[in-house]
Protein backbone atom coordinates (compact mmCIF):
# COMPACT_ATOMS: atom_id res chain seq x y z
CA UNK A 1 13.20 11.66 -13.08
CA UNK A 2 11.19 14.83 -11.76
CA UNK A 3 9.95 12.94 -9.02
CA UNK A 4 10.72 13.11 -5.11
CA UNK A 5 12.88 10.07 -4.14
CA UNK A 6 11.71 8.68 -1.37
CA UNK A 7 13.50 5.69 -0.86
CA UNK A 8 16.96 3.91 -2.40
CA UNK A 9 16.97 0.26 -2.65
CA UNK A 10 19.56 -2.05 -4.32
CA UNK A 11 16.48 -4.22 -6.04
CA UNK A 12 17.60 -7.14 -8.97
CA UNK A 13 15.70 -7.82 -11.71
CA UNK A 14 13.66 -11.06 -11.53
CA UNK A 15 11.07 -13.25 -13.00
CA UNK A 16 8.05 -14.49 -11.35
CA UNK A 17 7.54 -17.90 -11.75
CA UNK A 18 4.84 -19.18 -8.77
CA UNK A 19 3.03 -18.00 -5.73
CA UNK A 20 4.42 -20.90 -3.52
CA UNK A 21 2.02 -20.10 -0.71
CA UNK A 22 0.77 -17.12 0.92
CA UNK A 23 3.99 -15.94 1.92
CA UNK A 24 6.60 -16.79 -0.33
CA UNK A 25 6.95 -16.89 -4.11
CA UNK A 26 9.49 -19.02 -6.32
CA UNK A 27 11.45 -16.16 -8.81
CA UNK A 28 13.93 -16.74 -11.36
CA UNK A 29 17.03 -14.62 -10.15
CA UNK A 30 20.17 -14.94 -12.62
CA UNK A 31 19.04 -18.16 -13.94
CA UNK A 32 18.69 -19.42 -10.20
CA UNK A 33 15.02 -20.61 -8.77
CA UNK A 34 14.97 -18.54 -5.25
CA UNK A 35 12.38 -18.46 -3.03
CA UNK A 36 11.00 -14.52 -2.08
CA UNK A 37 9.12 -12.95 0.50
CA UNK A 38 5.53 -12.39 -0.23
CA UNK A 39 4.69 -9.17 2.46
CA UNK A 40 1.34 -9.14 0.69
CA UNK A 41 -1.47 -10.97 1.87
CA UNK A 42 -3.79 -9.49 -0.81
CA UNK A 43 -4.41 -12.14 -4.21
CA UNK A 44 -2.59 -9.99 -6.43
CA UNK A 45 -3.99 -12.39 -9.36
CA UNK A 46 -2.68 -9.34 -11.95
CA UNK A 47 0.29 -9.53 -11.75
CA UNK A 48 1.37 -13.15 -10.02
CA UNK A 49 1.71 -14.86 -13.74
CA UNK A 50 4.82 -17.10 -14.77
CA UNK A 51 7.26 -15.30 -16.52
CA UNK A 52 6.04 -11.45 -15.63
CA UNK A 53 9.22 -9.19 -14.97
CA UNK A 54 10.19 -8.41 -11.44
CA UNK A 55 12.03 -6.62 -9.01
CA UNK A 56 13.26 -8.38 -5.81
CA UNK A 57 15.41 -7.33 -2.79
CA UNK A 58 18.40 -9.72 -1.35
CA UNK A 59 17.63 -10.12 2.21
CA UNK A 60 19.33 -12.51 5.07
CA UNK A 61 18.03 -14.47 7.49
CA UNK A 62 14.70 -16.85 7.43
CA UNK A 63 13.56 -18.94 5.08
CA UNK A 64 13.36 -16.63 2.05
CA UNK A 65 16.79 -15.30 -0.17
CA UNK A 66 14.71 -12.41 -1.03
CA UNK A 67 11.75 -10.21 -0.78
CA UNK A 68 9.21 -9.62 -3.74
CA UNK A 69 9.06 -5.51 -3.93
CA UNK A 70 7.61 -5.43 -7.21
CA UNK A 71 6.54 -5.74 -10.52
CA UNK A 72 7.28 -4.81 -13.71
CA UNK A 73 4.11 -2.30 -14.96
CA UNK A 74 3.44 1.03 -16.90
CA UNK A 75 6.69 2.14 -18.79
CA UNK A 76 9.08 -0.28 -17.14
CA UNK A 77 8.52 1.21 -13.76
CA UNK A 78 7.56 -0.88 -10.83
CA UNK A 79 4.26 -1.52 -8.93
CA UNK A 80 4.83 -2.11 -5.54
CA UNK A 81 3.20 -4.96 -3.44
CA UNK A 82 5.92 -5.04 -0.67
CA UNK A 83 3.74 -3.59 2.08
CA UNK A 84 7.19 -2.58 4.18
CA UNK A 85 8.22 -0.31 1.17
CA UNK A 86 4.74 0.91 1.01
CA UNK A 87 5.19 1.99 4.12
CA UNK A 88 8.78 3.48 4.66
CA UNK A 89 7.97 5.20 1.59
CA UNK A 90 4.80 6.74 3.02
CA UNK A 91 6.91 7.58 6.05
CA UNK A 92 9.55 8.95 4.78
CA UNK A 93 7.02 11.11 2.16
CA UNK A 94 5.55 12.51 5.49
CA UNK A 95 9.22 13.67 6.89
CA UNK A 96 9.71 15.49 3.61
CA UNK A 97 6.24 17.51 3.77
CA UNK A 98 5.12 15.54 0.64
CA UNK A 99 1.76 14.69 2.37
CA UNK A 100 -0.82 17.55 1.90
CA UNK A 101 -3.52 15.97 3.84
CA UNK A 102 -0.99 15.45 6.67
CA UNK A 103 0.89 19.02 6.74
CA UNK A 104 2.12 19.65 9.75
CA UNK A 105 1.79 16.18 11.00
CA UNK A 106 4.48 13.75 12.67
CA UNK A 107 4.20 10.11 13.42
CA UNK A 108 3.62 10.05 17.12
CA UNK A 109 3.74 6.14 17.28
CA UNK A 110 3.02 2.84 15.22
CA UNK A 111 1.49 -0.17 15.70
CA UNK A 112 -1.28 1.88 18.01
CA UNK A 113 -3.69 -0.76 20.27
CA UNK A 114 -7.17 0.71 19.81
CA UNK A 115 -10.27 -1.49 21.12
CA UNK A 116 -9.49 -5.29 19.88
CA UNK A 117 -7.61 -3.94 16.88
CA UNK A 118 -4.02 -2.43 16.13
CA UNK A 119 -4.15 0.56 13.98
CA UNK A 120 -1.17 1.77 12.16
CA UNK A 121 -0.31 4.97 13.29
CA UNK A 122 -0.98 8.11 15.67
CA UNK A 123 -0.18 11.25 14.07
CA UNK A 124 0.74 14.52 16.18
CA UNK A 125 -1.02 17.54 14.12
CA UNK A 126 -1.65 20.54 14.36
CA UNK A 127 -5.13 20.05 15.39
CA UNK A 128 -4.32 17.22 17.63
CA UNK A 129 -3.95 13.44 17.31
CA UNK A 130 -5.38 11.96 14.37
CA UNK A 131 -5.53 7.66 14.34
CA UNK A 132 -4.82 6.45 10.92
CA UNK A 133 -4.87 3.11 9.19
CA UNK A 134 -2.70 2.46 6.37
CA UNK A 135 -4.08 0.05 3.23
CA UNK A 136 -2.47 -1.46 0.16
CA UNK A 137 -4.00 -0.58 -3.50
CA UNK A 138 -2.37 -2.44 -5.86
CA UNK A 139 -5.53 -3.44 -7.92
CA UNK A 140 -5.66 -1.44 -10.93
CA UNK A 141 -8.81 -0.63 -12.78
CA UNK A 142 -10.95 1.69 -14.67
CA UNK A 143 -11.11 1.87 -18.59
CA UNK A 144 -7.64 3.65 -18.87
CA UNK A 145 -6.34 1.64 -15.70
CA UNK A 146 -6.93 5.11 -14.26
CA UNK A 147 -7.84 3.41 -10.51
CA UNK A 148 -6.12 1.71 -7.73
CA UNK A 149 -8.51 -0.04 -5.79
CA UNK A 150 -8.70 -2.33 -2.90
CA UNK A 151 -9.79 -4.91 -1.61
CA UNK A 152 -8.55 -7.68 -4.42
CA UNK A 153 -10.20 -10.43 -2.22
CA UNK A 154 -12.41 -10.18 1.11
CA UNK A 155 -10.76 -9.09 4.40
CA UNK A 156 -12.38 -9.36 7.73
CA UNK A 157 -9.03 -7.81 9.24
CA UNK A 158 -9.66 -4.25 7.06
CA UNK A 159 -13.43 -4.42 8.10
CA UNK A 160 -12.79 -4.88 11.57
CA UNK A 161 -9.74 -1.75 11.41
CA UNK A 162 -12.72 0.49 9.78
CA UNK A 163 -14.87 -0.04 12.29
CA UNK A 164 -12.85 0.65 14.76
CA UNK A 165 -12.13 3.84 13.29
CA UNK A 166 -15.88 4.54 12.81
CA UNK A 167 -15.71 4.22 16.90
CA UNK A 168 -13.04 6.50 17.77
CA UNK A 169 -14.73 9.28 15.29
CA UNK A 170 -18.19 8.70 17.06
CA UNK A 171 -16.25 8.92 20.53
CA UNK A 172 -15.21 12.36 19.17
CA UNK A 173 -11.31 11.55 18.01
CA UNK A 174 -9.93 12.21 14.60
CA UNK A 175 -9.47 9.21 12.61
CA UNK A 176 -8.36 8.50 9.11
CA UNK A 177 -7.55 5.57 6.68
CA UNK A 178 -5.50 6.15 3.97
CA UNK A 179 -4.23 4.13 0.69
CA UNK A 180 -0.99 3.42 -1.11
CA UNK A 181 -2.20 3.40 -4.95
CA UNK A 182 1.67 1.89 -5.33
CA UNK A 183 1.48 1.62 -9.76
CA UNK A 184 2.39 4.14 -12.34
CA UNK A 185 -0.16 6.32 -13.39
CA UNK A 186 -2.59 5.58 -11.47
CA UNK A 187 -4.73 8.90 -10.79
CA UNK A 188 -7.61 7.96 -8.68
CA UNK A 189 -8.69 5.63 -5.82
CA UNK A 190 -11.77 3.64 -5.73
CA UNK A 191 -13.36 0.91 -3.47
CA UNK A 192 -13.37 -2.78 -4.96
CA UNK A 193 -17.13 -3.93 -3.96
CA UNK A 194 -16.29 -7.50 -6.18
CA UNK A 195 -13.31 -7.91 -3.84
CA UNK A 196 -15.32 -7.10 0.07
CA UNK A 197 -18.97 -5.07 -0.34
CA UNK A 198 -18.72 -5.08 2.97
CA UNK A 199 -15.50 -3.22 3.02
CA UNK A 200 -17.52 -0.85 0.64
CA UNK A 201 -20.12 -0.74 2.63
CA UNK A 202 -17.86 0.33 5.75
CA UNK A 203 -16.15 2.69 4.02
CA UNK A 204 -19.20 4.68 3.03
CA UNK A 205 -20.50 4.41 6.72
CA UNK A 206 -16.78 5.48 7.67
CA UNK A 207 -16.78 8.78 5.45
CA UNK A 208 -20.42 9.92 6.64
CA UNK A 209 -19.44 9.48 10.56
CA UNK A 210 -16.57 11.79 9.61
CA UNK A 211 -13.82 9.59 9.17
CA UNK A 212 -10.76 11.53 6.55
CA UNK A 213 -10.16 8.94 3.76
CA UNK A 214 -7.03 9.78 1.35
CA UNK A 215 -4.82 8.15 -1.02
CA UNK A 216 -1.54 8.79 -2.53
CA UNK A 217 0.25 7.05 -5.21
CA UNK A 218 4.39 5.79 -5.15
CA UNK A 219 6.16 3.90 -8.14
CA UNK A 220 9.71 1.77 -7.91
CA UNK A 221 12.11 2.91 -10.74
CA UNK A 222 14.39 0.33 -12.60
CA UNK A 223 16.92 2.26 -10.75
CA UNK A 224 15.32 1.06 -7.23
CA UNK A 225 14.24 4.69 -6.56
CA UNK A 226 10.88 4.85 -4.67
CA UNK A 227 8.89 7.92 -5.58
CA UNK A 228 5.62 9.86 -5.24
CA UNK A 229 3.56 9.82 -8.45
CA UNK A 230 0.71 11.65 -6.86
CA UNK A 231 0.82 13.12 -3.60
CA UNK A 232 -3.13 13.21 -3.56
CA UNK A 233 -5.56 11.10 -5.40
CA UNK A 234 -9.02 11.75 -6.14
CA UNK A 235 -11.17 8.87 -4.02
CA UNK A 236 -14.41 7.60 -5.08
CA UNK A 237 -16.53 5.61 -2.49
C-alpha cells in the first residue's frame, strides 16, 4: 500500500441505485435494496448514477441500515463523500504529524461558536490558536481529472463560514479553511466558480485579508483502509 493508514473500517461493497432525498440513498447490498446515509449535502451528480460501484458502512440505529462512505473511482479505490470519515481521517492525520501546514498543532476543540456561525475547529499551535473550517472536495476536474474542487452546487452556509473567517483575520486572529480533496489522484485544489462565484469570490477576498487556505487529499481502499494520498495540494484560487 505505501500509504499512511489513517483509518480501518469494515465497509461492504454496494451498488448505488438512487439518491432518495437529501439524506439517504437506496443501494443494492447482497442483492438486498437498503436504504444509506447520505452525510453529504453537496449534489455529487458524478458519481450518484444507478448501478456505479460502492462502498457502504453497516450502522444501527435511525432510519438508515447503512452509511454511504464511498465510491468506486481511480483504480478501484474509493472517493469519499462521507463527511464523518473525511473528518476522523483528517483528525487522526493531524495526531500522526501527517499535516505539514499544521505541525505542531493539536485540536483544541470542535464545533467552535464564532459570531452567528460554528466553525469546525480551534487548533493549539505553536504560534497560537488558529480557527479553521473544514470543506468537502469531492468534485473532480481538470483535463487529467487532476483537481478536486468545491462547491458542486451553491452554499450560503460555506459563504457565511468564510466570512466569518475573513472577520476573525481582520480582528487580528489566525484563521484558516482547509479542504478534503477525498479521490485518488487528485493533485491539486481549485475553486468551482459554476458551482458558488460567490464562494470564489470569498475565497479570493479570504486569501488577500490573510486567511491560510490548504488542502490535502485521502482515498478509501477496497480493503476499507483510509489513507493520505497527498498530504499537501497545490490550491488555485
Amino acid at each position: 500500500m505505501g500509504k499512511p493508514i489513517l483509518l480501518k473500517l469494515k465497509t461492504l461493497p454496494c451498488t448505488f441505485i438512487e439518491r432518495f432525498n437529501r439524506f439517504v440513498a437506496l443501494v443494492d447490498v447482497n442483492g438486498e435494496i437498503k436504504r444509506a446515509l447520505i452525510t453529504n449535502t453537496g449534489r455529487l451528480e458524478e458519481f450518484m448514477i444507478p448501478g456505479r460501484r460502492a462502498f457502504c458502512l453497516p450502522k444501527t440505529g435511525g432510519k438508515t441500515d447503512f452509511v454511504l462512505v464511498a465510491f468506486e473511482d481511480l483504480g478501484g479505490k474509493g472517493a469519499v463523500i462521507d463527511t464523518r470519515t473525511q473528518a476522523k481521517a483528517f483528525e487522526r492525520a493531524v495526531e500522526l504529524g501527517l499535516v505539514p501546514w499544521l505541525s505542531g498543532c493539536r485540536i483544541k476543540r470542535k464545533e467552535v461558536t464564532v459570531g452567528k456561525s460554528r466553525l469546525d475547529y480551534l487548533f493549539d499551535c505553536p504560534g497560537g490558536e488558529v480557527y479553521a473550517e473544514m470543506k468537502s472536495a469531492v468534485l473532480r476536474g481538470g483535463k487529467r481529472g487532476e483537481y478536486a474542487m468545491y462547491p458542486d452546487c451553491p452554499s450560503t452556509r460555506g459563504q457565511k463560514h468564510i466570512r466569518e473567517l475573513i472577520s476573525l483575520r481582520k480582528a487580528g486572529r489566525r484563521a484558516m479553511i482547509f479542504f478534503i480533496g477525498a479521490m485518488p489522484g487528485v493533485e491539486k485544489f481549485r475553486a468551482y466558480e459554476r458551482g458558488d462565484p460567490e464562494i470564489v469570490r470569498l475565497l479570493m477576498e479570504a486569501r488577500k485579508a490573510g486567511v491560510e487556505i490548504h488542502a490535502l487529499s485521502i482515498s478509501l481502499f477496497p480493503g476499507g483502509e483510509v489513507v493520505v494520498e497527498k498530504p499537501e495540494l497545490e490550491i488555485e484560487v
